[in-house]
C-alpha atoms as a PDB file:
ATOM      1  CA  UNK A   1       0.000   0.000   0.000  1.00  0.00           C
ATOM      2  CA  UNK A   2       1.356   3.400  -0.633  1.00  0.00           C
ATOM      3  CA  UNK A   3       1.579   5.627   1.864  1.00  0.00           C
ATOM      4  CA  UNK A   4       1.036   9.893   1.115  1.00  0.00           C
ATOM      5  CA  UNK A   5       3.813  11.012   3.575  1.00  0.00           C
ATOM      6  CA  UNK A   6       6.643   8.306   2.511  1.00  0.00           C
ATOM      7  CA  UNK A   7       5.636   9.408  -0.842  1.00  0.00           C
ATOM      8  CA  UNK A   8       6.620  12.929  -0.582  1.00  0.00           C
ATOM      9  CA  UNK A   9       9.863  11.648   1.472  1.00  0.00           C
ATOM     10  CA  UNK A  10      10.966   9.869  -1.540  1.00  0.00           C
ATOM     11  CA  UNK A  11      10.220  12.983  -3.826  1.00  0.00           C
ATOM     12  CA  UNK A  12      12.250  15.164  -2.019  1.00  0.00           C
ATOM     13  CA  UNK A  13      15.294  12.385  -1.883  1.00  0.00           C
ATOM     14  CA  UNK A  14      14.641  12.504  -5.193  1.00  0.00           C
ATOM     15  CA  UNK A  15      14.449  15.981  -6.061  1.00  0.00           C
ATOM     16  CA  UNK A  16      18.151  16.141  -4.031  1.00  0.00           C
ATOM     17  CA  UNK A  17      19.791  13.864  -5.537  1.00  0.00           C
ATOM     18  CA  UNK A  18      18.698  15.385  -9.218  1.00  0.00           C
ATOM     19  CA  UNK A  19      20.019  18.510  -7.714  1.00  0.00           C
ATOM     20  CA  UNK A  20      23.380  17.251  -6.909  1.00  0.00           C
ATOM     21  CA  UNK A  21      23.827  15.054  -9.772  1.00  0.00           C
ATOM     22  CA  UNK A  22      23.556  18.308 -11.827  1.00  0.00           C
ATOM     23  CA  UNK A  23      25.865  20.344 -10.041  1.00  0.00           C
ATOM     24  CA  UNK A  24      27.989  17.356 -10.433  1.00  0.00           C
ATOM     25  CA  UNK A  25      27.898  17.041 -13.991  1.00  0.00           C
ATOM     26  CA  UNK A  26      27.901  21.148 -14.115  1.00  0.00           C
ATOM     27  CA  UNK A  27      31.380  21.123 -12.019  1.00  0.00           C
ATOM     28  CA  UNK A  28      32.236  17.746 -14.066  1.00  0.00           C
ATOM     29  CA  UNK A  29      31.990  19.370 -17.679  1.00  0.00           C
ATOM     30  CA  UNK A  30      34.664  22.313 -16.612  1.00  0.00           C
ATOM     31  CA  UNK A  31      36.742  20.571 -15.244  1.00  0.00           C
ATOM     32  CA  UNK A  32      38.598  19.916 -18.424  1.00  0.00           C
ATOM     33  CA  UNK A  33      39.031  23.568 -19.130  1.00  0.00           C
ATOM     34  CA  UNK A  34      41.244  23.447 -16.022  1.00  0.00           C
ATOM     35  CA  UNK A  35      42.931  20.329 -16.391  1.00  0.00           C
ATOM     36  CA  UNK A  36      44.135  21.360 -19.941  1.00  0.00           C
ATOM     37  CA  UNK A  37      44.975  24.535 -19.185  1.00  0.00           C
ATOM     38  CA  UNK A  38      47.391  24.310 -16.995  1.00  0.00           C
ATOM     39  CA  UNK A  39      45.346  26.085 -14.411  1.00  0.00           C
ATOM     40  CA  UNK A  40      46.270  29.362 -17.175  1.00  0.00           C
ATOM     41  CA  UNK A  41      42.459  29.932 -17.124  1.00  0.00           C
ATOM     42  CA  UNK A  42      41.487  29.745 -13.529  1.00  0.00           C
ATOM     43  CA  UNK A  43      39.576  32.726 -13.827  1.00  0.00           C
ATOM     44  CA  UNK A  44      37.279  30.879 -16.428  1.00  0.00           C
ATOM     45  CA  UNK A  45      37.189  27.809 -14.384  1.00  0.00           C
ATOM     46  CA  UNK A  46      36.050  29.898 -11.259  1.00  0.00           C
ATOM     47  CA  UNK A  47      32.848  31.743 -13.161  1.00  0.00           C
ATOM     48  CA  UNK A  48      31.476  28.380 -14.638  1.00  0.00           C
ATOM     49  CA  UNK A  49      32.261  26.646 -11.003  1.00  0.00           C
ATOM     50  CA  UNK A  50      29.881  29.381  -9.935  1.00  0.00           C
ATOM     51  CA  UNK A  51      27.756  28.969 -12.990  1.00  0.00           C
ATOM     52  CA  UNK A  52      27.385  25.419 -11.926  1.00  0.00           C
ATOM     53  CA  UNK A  53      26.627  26.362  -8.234  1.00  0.00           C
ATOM     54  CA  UNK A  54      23.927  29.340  -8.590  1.00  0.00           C
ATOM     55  CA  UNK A  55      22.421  28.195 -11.684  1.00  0.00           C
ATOM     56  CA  UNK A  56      20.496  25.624  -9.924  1.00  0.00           C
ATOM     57  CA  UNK A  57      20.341  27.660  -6.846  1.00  0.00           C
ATOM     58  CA  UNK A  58      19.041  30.217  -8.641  1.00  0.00           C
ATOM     59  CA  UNK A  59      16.460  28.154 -10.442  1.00  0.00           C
ATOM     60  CA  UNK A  60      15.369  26.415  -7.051  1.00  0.00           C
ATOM     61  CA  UNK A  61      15.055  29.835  -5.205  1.00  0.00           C
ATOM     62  CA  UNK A  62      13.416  31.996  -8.070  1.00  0.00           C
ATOM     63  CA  UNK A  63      11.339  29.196  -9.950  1.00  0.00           C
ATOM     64  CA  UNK A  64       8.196  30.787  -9.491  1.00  0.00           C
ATOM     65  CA  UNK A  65       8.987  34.301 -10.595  1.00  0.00           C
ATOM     66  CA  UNK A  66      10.393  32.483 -13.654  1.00  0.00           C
ATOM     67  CA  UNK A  67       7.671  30.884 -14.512  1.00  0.00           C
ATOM     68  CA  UNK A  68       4.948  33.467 -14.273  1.00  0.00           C
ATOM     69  CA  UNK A  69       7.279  35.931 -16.090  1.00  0.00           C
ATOM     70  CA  UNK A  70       7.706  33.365 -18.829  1.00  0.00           C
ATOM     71  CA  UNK A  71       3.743  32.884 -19.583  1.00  0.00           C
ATOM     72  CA  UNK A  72       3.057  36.641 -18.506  1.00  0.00           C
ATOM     73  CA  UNK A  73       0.964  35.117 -15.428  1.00  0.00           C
ATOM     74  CA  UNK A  74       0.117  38.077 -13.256  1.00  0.00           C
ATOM     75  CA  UNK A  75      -0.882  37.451  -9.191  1.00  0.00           C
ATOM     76  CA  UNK A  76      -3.920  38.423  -8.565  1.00  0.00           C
ATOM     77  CA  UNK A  77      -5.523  39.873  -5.165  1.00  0.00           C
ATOM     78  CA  UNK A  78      -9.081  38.638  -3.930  1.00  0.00           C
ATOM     79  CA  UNK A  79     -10.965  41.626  -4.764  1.00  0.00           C
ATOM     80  CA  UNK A  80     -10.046  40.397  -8.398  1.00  0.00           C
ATOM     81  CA  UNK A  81     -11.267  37.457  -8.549  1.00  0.00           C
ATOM     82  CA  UNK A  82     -13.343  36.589  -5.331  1.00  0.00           C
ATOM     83  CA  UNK A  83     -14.261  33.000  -6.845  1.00  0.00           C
ATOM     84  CA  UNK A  84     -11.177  32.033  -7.750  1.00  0.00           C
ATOM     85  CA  UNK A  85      -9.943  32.451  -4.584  1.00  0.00           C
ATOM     86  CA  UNK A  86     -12.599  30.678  -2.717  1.00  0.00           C
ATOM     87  CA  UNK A  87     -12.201  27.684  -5.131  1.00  0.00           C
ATOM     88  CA  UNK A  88      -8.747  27.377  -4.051  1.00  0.00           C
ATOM     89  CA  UNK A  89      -9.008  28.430  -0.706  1.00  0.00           C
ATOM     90  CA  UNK A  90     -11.639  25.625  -0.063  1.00  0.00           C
ATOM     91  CA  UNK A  91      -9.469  23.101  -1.887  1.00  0.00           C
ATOM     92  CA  UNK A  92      -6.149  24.422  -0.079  1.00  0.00           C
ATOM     93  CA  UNK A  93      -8.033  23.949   3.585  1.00  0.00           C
ATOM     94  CA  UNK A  94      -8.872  20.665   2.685  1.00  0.00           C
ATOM     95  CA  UNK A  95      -5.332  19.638   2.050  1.00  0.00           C
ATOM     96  CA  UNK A  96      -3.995  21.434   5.198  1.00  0.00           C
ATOM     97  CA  UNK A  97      -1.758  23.843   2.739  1.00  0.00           C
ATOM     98  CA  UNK A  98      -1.149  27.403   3.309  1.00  0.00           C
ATOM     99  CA  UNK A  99      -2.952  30.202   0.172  1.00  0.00           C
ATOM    100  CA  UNK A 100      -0.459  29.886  -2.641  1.00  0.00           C
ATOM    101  CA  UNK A 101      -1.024  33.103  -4.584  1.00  0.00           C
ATOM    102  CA  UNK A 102      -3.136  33.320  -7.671  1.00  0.00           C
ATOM    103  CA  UNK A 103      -2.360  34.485 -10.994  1.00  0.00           C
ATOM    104  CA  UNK A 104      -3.900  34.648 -14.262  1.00  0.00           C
ATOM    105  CA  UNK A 105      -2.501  34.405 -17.766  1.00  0.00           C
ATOM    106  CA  UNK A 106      -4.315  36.033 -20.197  1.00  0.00           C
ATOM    107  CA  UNK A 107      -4.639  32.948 -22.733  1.00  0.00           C
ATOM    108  CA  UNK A 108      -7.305  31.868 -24.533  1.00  0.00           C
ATOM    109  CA  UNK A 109      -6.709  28.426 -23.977  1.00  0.00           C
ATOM    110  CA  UNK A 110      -7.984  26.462 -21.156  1.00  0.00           C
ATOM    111  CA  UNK A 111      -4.863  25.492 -18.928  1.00  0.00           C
ATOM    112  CA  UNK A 112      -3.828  25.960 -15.209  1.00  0.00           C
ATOM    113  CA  UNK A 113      -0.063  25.289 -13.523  1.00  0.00           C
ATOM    114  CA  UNK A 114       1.284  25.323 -10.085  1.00  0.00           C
ATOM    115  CA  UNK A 115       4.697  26.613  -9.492  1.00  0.00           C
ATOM    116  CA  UNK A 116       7.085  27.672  -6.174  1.00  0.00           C
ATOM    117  CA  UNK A 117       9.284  25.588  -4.581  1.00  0.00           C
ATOM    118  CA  UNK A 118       7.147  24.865  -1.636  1.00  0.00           C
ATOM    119  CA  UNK A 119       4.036  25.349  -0.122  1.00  0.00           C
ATOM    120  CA  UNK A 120       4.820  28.735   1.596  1.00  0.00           C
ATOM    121  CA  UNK A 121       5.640  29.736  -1.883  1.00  0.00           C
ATOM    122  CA  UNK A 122       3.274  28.674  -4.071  1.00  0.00           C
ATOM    123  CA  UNK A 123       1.503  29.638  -7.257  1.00  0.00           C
ATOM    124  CA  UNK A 124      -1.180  28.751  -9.022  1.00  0.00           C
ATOM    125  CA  UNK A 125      -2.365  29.727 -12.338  1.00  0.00           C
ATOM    126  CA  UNK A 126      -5.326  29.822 -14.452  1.00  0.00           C
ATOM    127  CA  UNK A 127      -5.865  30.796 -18.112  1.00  0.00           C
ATOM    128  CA  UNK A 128      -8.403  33.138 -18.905  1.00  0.00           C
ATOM    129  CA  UNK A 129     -10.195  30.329 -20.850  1.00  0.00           C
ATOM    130  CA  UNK A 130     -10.120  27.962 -18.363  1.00  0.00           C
ATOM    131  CA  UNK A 131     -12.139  30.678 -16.138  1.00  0.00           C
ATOM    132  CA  UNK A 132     -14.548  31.765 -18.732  1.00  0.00           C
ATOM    133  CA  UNK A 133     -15.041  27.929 -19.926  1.00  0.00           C
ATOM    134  CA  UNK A 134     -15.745  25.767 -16.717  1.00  0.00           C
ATOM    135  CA  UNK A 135     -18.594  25.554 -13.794  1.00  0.00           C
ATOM    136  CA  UNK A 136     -17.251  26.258 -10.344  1.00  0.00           C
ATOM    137  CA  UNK A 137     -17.504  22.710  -9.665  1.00  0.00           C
ATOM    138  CA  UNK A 138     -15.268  21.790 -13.016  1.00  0.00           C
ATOM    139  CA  UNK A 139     -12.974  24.635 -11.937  1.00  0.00           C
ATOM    140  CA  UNK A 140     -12.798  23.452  -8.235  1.00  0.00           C
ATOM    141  CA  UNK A 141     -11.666  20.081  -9.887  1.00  0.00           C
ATOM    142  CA  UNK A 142      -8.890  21.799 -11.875  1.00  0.00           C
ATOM    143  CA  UNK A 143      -7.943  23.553  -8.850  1.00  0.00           C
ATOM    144  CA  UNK A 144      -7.422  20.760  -6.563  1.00  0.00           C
ATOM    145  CA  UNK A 145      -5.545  19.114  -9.077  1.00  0.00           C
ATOM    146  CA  UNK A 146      -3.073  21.709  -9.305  1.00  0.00           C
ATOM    147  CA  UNK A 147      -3.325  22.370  -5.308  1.00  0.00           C
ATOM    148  CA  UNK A 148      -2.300  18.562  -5.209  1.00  0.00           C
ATOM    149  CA  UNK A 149       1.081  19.169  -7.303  1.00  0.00           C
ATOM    150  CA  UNK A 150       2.044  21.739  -4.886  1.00  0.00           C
ATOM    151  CA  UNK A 151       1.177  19.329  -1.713  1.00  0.00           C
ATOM    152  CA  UNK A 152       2.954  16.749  -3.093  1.00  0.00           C
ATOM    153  CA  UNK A 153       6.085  18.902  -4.399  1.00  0.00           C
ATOM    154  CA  UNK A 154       5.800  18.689  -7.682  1.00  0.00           C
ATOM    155  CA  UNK A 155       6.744  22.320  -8.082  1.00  0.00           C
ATOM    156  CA  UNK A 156       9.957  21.948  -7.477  1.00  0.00           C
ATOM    157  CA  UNK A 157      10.953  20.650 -10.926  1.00  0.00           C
END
């Protein structure tokens, strides 16, 4: 039987290891550059070292302002969209998750993400034709879906 909390133990193992194994390969791939230079270019070495360290800091830390400036999401407050946030806020108290914040892109095409790297800094996001195209009880599905991914970490990646 699987259990929900060993679950999300394993993920975030998981997620580590993938973390480490790409600053490994990161530190891995320029290391050459040293090696054949003669240490001439240790200047070079030391920027993609840091490349290879704040790269996936940087993408761990900042994911979801990445993210919603990629799709042109923009967070939303509750006098914007009062039932949006009571579909997620009903959902979210269910799972025992803090608010994420909302956003909306303005897309024609019915989709939704969550993003952040936990649940104290989540986002989730709803196209503007998911909103205009679904009941509340469709888009309370769609919501918990997406409230799911952040309780069970699949933001992080």
């Amino acid at each position: 039987m699987v259990n929900f909390r060993r679950r999300q133990l394993v993920n975030r193992r998981a997620t580590a290891a993938l973390f480490a194994s790409m600053f490994a390969c990161l530190l891995l791939a320029v290391t050459p550059l040293w090696y054949f230079t003669g240490g001439a270019s240790g200047l070079i070495f030391l920027v993609f070292a840091g490349l290879a360290i704040f790269v996936p800091l940087g993408s761990y830390w900042f994911s979801d302002r990445i993210v919603l400036a990629a799709t042109g999401a923009r967070v939303v407050e509750y006098a914007d969209c009062p039932q949006i946030f009571d579909a997620v806020d009903g959902v979210r108290i269910a799972a025992g998750l803090p608010m994420p914040r909302i956003a909306i892109v303005d897309d024609p095409e019915p989709n939704a993400f969550a993003t952040g790297r936990d649940p104290e800094h989540a986002v989730v996001a709803f196209t503007t034709g998911l909103i205009n195209s679904m009941t509340r009880d469709e888009f309370e599905g769609v919501a918990a879906h997406e409230v799911a991914h952040v309780a069970n970490r699949d933001t992080l990646l």
